[in-house]
N, C-alpha and C. Protein backbone atom coordinates (compact mmCIF):
# COMPACT_ATOMS: atom_id res chain seq x y z
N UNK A 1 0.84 -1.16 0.00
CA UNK A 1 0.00 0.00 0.00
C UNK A 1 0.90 1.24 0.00
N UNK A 2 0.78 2.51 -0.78
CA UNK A 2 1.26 3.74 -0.54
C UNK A 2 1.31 4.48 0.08
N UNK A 3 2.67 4.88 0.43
CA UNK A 3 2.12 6.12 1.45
C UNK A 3 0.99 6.72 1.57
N UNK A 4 1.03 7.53 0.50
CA UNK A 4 0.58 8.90 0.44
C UNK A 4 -1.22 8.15 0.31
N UNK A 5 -1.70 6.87 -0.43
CA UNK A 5 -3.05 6.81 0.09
C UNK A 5 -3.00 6.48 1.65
N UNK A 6 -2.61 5.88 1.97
CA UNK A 6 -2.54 5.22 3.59
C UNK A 6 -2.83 6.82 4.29
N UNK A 7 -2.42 8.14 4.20
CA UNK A 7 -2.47 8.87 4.88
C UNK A 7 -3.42 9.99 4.42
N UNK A 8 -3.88 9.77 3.32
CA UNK A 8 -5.31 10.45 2.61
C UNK A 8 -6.20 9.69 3.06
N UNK A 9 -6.45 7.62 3.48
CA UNK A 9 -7.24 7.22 4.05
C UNK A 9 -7.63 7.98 5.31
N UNK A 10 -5.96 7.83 6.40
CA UNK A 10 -6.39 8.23 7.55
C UNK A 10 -7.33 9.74 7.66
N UNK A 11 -6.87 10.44 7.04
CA UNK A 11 -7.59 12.32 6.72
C UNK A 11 -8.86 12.03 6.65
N UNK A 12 -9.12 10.95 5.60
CA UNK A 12 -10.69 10.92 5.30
C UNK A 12 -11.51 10.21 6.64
N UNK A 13 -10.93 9.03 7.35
CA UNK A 13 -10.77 8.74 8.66
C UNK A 13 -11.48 9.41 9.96
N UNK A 14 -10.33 10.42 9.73
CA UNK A 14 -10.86 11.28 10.99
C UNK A 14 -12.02 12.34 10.37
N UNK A 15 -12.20 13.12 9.66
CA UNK A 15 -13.14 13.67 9.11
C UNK A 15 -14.56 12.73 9.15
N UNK A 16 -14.66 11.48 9.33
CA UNK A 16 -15.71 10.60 9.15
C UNK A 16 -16.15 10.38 10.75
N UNK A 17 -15.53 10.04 11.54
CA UNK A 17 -15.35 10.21 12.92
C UNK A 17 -15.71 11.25 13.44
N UNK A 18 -15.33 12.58 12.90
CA UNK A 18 -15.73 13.40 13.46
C UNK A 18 -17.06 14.18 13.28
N UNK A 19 -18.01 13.90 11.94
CA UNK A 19 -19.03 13.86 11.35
C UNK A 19 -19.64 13.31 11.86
N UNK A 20 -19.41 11.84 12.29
CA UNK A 20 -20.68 11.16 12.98
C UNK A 20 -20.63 11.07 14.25
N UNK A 21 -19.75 11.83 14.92
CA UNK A 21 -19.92 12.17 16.24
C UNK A 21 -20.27 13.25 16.47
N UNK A 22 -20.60 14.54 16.22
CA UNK A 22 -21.53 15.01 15.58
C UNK A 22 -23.06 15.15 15.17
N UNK A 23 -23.27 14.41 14.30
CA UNK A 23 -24.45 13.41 14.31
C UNK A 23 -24.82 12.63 15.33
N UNK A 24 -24.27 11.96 15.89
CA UNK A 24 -24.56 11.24 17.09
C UNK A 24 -25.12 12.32 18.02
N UNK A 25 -24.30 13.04 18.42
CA UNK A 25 -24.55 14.41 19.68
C UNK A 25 -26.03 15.00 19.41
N UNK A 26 -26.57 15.42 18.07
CA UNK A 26 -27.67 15.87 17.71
C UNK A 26 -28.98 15.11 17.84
N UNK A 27 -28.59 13.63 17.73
CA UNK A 27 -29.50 12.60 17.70
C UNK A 27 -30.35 12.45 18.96
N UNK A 28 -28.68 11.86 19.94
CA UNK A 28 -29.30 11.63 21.12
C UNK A 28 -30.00 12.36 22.32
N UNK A 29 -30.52 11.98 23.08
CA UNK A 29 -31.38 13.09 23.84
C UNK A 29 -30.63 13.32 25.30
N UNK A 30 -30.26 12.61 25.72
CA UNK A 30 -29.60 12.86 27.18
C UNK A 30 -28.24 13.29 27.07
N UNK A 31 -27.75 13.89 28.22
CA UNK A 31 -26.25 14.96 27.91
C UNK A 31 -25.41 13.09 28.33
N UNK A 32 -25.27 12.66 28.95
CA UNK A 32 -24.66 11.47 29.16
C UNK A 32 -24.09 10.47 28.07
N UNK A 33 -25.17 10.38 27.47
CA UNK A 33 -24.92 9.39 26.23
C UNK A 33 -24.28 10.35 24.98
N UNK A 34 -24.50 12.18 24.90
CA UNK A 34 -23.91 12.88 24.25
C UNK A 34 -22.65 12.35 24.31
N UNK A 35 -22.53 13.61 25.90
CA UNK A 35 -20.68 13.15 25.97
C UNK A 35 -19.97 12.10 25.85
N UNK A 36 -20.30 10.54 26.21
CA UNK A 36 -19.74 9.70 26.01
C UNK A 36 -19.74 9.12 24.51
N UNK A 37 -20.25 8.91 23.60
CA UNK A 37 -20.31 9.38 22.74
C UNK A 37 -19.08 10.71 21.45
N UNK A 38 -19.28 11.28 22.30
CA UNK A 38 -18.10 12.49 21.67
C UNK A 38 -16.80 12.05 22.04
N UNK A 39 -16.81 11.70 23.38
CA UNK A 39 -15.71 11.28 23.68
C UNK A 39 -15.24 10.06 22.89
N UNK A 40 -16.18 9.30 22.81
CA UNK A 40 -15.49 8.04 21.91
C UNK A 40 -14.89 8.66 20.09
N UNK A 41 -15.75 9.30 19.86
CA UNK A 41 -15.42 9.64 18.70
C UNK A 41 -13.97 10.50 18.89
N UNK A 42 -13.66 11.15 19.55
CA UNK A 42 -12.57 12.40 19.61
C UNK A 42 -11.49 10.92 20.25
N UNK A 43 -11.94 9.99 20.38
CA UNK A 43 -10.66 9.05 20.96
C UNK A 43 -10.26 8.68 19.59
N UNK A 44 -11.35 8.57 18.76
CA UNK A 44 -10.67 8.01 17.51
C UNK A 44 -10.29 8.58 16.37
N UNK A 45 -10.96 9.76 16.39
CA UNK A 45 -10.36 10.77 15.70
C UNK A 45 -8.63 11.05 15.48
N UNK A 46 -8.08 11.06 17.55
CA UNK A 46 -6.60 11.20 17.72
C UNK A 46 -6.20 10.29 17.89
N UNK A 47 -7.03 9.11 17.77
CA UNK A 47 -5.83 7.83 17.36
C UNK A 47 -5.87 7.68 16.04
N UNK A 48 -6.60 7.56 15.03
CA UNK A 48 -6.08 7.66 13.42
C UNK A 48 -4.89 9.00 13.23
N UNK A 49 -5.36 10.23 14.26
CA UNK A 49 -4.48 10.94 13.50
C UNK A 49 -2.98 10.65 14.15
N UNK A 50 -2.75 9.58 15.22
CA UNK A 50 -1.84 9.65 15.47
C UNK A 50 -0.88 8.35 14.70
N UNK A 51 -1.44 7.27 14.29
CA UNK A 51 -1.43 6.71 13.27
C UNK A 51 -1.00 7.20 11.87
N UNK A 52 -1.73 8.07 11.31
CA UNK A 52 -1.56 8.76 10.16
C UNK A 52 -0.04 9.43 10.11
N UNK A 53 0.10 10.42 11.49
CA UNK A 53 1.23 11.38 11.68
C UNK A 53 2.46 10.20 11.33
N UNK A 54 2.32 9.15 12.51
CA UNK A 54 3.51 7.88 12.35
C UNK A 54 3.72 7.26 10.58
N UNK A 55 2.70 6.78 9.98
CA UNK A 55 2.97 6.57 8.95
C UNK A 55 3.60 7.39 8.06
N UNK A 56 3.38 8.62 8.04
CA UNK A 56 4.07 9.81 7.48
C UNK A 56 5.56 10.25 7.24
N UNK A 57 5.65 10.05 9.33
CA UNK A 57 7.20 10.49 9.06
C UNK A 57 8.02 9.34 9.22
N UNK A 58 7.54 8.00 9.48
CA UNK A 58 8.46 7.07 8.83
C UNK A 58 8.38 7.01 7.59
N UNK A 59 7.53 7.27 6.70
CA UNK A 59 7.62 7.59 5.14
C UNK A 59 8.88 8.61 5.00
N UNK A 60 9.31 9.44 5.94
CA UNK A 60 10.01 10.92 5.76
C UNK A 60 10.99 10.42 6.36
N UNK A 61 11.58 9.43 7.23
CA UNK A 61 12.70 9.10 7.96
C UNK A 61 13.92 8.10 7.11
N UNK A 62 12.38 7.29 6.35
CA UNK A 62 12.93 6.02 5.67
C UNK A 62 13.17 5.93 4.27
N UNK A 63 13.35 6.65 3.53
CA UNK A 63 13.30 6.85 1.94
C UNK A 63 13.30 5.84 1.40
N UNK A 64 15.05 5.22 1.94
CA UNK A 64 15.71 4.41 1.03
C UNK A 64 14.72 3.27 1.42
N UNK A 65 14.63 2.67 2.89
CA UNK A 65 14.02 1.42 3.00
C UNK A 65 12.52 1.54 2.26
N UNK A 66 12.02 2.71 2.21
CA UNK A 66 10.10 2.80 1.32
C UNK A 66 10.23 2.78 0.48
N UNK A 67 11.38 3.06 -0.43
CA UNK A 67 11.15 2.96 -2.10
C UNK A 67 11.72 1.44 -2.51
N UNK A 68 12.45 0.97 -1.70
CA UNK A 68 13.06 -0.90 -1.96
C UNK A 68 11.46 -1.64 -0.96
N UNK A 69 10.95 -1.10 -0.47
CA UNK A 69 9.89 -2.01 -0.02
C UNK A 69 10.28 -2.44 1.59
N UNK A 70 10.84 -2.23 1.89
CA UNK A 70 11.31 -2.72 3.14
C UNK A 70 10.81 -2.19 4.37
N UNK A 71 9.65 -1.49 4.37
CA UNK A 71 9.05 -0.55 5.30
C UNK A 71 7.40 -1.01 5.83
N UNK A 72 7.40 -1.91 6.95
CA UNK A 72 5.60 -2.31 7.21
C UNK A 72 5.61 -1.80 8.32
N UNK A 73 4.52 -1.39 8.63
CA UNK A 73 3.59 -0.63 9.62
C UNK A 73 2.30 -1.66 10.00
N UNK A 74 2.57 -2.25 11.42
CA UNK A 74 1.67 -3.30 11.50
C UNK A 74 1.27 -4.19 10.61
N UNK A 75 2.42 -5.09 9.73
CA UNK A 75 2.54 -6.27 8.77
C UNK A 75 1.79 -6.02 7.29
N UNK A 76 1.64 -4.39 7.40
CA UNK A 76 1.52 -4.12 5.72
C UNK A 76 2.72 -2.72 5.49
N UNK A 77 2.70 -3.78 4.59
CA UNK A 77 4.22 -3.30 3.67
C UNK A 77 3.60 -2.24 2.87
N UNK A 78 4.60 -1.02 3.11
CA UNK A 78 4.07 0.12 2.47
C UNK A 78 5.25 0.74 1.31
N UNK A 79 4.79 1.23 0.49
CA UNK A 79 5.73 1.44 -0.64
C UNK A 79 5.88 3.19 -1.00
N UNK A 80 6.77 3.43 -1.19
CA UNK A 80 6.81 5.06 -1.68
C UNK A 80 6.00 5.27 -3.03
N UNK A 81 5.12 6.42 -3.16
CA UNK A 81 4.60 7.16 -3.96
C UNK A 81 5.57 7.18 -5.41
N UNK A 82 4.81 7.96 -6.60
CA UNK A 82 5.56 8.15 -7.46
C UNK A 82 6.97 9.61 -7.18
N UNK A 83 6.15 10.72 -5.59
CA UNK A 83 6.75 11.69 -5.85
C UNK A 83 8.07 11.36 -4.90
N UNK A 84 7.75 10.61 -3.95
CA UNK A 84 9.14 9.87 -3.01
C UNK A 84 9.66 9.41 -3.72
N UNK A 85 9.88 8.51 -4.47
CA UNK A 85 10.46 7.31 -5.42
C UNK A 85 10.68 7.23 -6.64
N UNK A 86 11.69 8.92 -6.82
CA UNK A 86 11.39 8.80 -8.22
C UNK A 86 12.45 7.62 -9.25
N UNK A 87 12.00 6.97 -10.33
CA UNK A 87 12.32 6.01 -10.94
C UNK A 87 13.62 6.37 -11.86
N UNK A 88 14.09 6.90 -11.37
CA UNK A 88 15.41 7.43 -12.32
C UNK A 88 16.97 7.57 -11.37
């Protein structure tokens, strides 16, 4: 998988998380089930984005090992982009 989608997934990720928590808050009727609720969502919001950030700058640490393939992030192997890796 590529960097650069792996970390446009995560973006889209948290934006989705944070939409339907959101939605959730408007739905429900009691402040209890709000906040807990928000809270779950804002847990996952900053764990994709902290995920995302990691995939990133080991993309930015590791050049040489992401463009030979040698780079997995929880047993998927991630590969440099066309703009990391250029073929020449």
């Amino acid at each position: 998988m590529k960097v650069d989608t792996l970390a446009t997934l995560g973006t889209w990720l948290i934006v989705v998380a944070a939409a339907v928590g959101v939605l959730l808050a408007v739905v429900l009727k009691r402040m209890a089930a709000k906040v807990l609720g928000l809270l779950f969502f804002v847990l996952i919001a900053v764990t994709v984005f902290a995920f995302r950030d990691h995939i990133v700058s080991l993309a930015e640490e590791n050049v040489t090992a992401l463009c030979s393939g040698r780079v997995s992030f929880f047993g998927i192997h991630l590969q440099g982009g066309d703009a990391r890796c250029p073929s020449g």
